[in-house]
PDB file of N, CA and C in Angstrom:
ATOM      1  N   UNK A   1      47.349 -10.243  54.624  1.00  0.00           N
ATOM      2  CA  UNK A   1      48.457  -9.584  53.983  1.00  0.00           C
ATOM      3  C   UNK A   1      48.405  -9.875  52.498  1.00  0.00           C
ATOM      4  N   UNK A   2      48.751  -8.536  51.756  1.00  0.00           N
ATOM      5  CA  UNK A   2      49.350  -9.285  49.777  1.00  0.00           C
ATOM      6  C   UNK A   2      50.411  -8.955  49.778  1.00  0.00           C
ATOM      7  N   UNK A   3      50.425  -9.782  49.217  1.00  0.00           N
ATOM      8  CA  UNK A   3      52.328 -10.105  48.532  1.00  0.00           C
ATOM      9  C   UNK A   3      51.427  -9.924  46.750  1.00  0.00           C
ATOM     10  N   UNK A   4      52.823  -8.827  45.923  1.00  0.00           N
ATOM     11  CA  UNK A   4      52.997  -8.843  44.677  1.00  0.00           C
ATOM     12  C   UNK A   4      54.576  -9.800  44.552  1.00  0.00           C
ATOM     13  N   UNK A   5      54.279 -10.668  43.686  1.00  0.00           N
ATOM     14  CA  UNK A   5      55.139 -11.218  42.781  1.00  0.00           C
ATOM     15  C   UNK A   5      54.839 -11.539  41.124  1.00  0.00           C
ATOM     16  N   UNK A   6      56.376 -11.853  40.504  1.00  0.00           N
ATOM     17  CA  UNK A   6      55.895 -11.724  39.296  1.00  0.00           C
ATOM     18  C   UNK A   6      57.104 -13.073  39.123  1.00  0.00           C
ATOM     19  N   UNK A   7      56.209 -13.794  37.994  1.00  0.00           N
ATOM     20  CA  UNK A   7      57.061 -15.215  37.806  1.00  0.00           C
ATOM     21  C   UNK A   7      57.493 -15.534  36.454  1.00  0.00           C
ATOM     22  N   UNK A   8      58.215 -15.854  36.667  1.00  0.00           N
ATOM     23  CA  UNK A   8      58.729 -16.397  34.949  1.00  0.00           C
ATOM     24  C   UNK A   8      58.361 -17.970  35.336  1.00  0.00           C
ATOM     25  N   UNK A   9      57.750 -18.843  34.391  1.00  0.00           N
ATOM     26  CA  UNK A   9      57.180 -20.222  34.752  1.00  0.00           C
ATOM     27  C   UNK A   9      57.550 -20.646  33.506  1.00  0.00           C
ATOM     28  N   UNK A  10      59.110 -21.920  33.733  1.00  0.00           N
ATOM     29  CA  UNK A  10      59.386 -22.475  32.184  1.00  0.00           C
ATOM     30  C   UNK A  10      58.387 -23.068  31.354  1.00  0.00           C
ATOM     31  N   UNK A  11      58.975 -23.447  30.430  1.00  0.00           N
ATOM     32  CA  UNK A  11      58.104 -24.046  28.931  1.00  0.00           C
ATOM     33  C   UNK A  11      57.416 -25.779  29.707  1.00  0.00           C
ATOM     34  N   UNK A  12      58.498 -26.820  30.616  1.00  0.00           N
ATOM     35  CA  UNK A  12      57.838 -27.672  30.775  1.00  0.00           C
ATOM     36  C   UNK A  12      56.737 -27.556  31.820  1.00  0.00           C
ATOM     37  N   UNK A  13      56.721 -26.302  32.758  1.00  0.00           N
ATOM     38  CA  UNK A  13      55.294 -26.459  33.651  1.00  0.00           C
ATOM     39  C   UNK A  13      54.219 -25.542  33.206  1.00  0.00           C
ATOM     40  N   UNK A  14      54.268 -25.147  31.923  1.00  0.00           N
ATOM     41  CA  UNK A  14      52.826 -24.536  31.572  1.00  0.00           C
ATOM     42  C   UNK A  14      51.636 -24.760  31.660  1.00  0.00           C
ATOM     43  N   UNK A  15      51.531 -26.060  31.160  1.00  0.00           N
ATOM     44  CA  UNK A  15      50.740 -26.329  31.186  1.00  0.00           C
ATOM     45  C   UNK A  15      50.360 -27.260  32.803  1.00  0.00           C
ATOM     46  N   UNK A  16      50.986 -27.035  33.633  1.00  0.00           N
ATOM     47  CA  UNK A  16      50.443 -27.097  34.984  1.00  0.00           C
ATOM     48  C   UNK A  16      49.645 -26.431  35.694  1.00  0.00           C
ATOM     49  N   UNK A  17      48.565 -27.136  36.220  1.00  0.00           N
ATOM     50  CA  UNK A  17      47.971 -26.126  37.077  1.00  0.00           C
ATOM     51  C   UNK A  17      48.109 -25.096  38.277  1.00  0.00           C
ATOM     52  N   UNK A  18      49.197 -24.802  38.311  1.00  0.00           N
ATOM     53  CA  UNK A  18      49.948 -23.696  39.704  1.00  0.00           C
ATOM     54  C   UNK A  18      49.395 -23.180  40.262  1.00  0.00           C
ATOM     55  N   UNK A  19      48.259 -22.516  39.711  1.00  0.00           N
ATOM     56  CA  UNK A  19      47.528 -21.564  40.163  1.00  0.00           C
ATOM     57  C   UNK A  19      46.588 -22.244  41.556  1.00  0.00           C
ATOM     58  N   UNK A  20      46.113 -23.630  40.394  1.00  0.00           N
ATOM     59  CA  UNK A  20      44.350 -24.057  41.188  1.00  0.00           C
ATOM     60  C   UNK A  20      45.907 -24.482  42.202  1.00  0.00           C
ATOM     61  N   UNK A  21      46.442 -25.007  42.095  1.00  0.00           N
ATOM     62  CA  UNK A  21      47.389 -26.107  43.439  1.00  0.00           C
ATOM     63  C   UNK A  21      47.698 -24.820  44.598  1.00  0.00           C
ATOM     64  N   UNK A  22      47.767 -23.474  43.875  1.00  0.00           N
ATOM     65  CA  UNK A  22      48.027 -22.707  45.117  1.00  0.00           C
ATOM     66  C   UNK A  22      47.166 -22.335  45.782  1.00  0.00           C
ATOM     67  N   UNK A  23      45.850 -22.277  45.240  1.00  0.00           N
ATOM     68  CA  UNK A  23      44.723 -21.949  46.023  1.00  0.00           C
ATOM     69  C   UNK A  23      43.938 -23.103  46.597  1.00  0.00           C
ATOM     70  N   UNK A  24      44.264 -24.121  46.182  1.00  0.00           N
ATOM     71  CA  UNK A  24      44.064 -25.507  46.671  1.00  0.00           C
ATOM     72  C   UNK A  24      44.655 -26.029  47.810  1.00  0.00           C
ATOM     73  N   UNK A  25      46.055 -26.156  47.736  1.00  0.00           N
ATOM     74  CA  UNK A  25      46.922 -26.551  48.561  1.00  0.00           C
ATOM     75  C   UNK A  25      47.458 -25.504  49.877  1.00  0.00           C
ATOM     76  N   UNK A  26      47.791 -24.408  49.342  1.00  0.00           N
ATOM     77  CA  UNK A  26      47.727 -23.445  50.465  1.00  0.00           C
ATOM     78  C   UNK A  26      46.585 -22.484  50.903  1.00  0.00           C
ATOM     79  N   UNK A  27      46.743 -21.855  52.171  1.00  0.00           N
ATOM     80  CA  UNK A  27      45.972 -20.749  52.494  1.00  0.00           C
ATOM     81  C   UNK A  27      46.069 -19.847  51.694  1.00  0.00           C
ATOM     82  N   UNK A  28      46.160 -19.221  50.470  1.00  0.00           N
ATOM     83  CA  UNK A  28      46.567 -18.352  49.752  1.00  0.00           C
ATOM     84  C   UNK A  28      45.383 -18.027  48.664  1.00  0.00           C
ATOM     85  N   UNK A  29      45.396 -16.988  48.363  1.00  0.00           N
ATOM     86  CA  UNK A  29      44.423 -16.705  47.218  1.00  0.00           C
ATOM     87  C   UNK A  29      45.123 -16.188  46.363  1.00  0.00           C
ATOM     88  N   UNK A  30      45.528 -16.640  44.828  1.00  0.00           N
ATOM     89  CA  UNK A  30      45.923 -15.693  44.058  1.00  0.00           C
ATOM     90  C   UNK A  30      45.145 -15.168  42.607  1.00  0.00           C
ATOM     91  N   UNK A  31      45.890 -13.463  43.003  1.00  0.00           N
ATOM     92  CA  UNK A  31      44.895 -13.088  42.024  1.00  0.00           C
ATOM     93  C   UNK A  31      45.612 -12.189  40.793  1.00  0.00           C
ATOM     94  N   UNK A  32      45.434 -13.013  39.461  1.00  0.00           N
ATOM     95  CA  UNK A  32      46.486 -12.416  38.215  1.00  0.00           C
ATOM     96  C   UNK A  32      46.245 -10.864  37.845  1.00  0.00           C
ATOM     97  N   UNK A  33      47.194 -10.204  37.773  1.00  0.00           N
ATOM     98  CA  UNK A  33      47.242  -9.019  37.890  1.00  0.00           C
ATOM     99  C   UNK A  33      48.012  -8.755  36.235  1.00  0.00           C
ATOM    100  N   UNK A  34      48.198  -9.889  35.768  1.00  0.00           N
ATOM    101  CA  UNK A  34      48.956  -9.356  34.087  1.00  0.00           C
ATOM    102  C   UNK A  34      49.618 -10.898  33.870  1.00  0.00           C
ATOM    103  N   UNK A  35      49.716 -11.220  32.326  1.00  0.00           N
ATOM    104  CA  UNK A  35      49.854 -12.124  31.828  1.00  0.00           C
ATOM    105  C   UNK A  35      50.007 -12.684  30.766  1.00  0.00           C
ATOM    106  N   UNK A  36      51.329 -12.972  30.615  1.00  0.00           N
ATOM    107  CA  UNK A  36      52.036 -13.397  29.027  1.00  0.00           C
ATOM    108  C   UNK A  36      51.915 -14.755  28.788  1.00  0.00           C
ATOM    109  N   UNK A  37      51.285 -15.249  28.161  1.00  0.00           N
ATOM    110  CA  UNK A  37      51.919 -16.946  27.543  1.00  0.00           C
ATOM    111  C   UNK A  37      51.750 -17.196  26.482  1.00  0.00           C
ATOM    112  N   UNK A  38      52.877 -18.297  26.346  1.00  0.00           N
ATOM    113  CA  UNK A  38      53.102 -19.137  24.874  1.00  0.00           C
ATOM    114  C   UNK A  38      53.529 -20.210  25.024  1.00  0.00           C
ATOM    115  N   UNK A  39      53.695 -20.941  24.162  1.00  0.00           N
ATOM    116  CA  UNK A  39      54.342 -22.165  24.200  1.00  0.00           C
ATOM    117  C   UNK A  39      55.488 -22.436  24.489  1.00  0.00           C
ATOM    118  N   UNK A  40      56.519 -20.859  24.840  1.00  0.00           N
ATOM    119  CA  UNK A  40      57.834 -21.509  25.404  1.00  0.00           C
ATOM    120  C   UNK A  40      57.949 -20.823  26.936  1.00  0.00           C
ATOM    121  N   UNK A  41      57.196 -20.107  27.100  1.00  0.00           N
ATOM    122  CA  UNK A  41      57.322 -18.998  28.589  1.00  0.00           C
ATOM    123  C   UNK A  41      56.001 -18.975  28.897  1.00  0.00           C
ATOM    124  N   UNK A  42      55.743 -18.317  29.978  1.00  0.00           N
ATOM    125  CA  UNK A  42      54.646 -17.947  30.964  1.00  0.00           C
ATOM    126  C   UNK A  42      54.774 -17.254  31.706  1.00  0.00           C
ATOM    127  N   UNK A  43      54.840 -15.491  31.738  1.00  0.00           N
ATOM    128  CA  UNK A  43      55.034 -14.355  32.592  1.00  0.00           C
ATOM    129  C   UNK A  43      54.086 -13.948  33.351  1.00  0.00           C
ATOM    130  N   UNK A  44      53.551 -14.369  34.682  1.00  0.00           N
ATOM    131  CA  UNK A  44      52.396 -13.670  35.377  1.00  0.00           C
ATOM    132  C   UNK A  44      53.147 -12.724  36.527  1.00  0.00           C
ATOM    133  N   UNK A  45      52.378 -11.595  36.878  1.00  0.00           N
ATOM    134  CA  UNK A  45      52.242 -10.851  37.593  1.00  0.00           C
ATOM    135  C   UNK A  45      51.375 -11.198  38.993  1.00  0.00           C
ATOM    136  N   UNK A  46      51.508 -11.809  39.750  1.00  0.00           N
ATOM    137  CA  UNK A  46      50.655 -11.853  40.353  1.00  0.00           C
ATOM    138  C   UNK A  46      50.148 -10.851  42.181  1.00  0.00           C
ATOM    139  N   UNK A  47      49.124 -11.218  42.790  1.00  0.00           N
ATOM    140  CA  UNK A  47      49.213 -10.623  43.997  1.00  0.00           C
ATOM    141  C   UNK A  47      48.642 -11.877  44.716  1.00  0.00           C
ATOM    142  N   UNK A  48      48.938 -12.395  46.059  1.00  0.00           N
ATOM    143  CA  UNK A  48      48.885 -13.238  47.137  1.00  0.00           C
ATOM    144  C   UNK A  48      48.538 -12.543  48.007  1.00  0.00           C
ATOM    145  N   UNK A  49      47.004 -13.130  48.713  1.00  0.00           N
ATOM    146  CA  UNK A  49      46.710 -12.808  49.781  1.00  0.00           C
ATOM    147  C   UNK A  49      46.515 -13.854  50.900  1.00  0.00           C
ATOM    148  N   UNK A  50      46.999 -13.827  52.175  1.00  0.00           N
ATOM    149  CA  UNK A  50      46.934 -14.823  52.855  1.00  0.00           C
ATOM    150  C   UNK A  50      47.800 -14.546  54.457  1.00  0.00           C
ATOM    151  N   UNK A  51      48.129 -15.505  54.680  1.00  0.00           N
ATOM    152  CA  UNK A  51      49.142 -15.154  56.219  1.00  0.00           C
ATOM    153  C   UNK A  51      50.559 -15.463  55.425  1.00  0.00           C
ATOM    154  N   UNK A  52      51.133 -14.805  55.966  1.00  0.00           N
ATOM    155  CA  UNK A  52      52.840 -14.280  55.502  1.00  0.00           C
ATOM    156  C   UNK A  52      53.331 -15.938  55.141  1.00  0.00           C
ATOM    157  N   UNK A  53      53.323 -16.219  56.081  1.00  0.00           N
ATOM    158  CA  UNK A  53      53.878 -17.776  56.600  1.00  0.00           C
ATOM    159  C   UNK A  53      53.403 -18.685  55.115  1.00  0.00           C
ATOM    160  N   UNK A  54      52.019 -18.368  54.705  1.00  0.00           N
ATOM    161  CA  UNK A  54      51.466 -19.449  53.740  1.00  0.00           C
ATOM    162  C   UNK A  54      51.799 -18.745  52.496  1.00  0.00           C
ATOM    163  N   UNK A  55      52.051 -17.804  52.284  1.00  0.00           N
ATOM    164  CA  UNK A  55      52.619 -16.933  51.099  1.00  0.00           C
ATOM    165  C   UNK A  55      54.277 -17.442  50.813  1.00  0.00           C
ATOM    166  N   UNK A  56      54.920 -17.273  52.213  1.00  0.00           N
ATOM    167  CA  UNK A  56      56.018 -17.814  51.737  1.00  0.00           C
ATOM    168  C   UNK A  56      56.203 -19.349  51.176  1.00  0.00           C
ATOM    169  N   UNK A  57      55.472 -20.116  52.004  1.00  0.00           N
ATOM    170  CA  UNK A  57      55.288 -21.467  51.850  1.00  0.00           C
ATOM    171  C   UNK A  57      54.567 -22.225  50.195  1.00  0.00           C
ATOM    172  N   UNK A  58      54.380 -21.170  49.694  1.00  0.00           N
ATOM    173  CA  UNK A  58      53.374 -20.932  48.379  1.00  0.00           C
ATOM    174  C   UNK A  58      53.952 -20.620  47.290  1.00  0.00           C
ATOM    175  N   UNK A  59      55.348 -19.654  47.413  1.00  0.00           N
ATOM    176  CA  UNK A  59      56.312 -19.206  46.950  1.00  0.00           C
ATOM    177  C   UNK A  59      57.565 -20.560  46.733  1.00  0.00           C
ATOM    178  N   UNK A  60      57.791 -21.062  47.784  1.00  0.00           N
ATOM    179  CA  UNK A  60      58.813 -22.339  47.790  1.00  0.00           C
ATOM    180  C   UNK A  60      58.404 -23.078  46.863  1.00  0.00           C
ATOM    181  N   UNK A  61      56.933 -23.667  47.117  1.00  0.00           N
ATOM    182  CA  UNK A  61      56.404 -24.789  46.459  1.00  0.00           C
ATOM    183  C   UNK A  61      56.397 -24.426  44.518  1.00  0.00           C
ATOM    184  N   UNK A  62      56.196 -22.818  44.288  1.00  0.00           N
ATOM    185  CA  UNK A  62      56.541 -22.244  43.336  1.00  0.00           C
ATOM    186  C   UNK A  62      58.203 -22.531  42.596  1.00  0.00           C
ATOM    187  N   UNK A  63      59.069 -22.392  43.632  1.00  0.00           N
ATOM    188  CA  UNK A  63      60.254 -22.397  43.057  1.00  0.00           C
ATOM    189  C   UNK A  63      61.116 -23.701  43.167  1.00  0.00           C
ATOM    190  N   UNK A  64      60.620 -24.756  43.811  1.00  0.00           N
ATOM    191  CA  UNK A  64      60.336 -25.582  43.718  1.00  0.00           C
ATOM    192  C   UNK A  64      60.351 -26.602  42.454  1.00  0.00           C
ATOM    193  N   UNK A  65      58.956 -26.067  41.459  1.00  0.00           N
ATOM    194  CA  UNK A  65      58.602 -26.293  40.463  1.00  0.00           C
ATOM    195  C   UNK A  65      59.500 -25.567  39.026  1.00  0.00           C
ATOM    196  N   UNK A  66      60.619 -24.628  39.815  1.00  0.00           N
ATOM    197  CA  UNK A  66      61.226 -24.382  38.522  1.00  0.00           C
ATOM    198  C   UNK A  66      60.883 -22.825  38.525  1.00  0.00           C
ATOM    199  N   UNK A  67      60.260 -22.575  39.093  1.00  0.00           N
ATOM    200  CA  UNK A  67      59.448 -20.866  38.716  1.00  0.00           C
ATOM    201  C   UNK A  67      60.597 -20.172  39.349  1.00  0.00           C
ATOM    202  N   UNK A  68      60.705 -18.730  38.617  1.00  0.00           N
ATOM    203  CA  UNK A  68      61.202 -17.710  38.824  1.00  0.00           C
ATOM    204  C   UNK A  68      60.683 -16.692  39.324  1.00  0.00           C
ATOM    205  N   UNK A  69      60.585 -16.609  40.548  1.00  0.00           N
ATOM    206  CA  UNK A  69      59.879 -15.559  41.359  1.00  0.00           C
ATOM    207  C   UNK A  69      60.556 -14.318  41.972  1.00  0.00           C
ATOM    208  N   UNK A  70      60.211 -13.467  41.592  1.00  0.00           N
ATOM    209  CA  UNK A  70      60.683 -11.643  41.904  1.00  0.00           C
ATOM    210  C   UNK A  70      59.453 -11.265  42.920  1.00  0.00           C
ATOM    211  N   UNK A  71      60.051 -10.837  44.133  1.00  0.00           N
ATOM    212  CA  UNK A  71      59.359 -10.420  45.121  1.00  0.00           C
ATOM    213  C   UNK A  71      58.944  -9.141  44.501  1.00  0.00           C
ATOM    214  N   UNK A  72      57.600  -8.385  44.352  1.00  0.00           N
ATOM    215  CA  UNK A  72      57.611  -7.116  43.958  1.00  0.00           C
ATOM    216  C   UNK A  72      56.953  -6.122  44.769  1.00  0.00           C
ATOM    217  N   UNK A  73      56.632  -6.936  46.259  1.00  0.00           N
ATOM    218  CA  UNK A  73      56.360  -5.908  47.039  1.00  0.00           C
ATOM    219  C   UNK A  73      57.717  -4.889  47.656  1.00  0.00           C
ATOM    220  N   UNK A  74      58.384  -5.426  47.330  1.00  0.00           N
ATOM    221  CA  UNK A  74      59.725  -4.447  47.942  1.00  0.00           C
ATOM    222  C   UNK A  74      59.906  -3.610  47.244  1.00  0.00           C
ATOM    223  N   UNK A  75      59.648  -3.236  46.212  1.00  0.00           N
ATOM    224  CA  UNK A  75      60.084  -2.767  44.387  1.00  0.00           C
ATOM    225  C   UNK A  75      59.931  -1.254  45.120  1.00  0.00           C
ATOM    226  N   UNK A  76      60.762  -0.284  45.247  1.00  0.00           N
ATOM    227  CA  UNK A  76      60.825   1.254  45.384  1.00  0.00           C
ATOM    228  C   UNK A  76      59.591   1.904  44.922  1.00  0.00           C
ATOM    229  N   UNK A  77      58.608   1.745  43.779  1.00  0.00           N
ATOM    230  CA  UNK A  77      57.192   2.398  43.310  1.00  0.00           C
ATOM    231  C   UNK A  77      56.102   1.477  44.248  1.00  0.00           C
ATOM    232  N   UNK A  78      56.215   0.464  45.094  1.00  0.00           N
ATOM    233  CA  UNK A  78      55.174  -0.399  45.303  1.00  0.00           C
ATOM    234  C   UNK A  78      54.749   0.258  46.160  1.00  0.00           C
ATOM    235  N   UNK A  79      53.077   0.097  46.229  1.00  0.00           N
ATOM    236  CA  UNK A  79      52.360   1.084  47.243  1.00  0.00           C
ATOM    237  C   UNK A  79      51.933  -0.274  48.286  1.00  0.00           C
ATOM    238  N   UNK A  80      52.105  -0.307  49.871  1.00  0.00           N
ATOM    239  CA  UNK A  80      51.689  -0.861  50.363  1.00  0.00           C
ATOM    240  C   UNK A  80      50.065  -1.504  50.456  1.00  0.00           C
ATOM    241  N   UNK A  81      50.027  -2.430  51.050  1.00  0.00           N
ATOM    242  CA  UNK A  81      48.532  -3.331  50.954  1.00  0.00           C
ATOM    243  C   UNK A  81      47.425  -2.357  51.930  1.00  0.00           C
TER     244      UNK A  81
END
């Protein structure tokens, strides 16, 4: 399954590695689909592929950390996987 989400990631976890920890730590692969940063924000777009279960579980550990996550597979223009 992919999951699109898109995250707002504050100024103190930028410089964290989120990404490698999600593809590390969970079943999940993610793959950046668009991407803002600076020194006070961090806007990615992303898409998750994996089993539902580890996507959600991937997502927690995300918000978790402070991240702002917008589900965007639901979004009215989104074309299914």
């Amino acid at each position: 399954m992919k999951r699109k989400i898109y995250c707002t990631i504050p100024q103190d976890q930028i410089k964290e590695p989120l990404l490698y920890t999600l593809g590390n730590q969970f079943q999940v692969v993610p793959n950046i689909r668009g991407a803002s940063v600076t020194d006070e924000i961090a806007l990615l777009a992303l898409e998750l592929e994996g089993d539902a279960a580890e996507i959600d579980r991937a997502i927690q550990f995300l918000c978790a950390r402070g991240v702002k996550v917008e589900d965007l597979s639901d979004a009215p223009d989104a074309h299914p996987a």
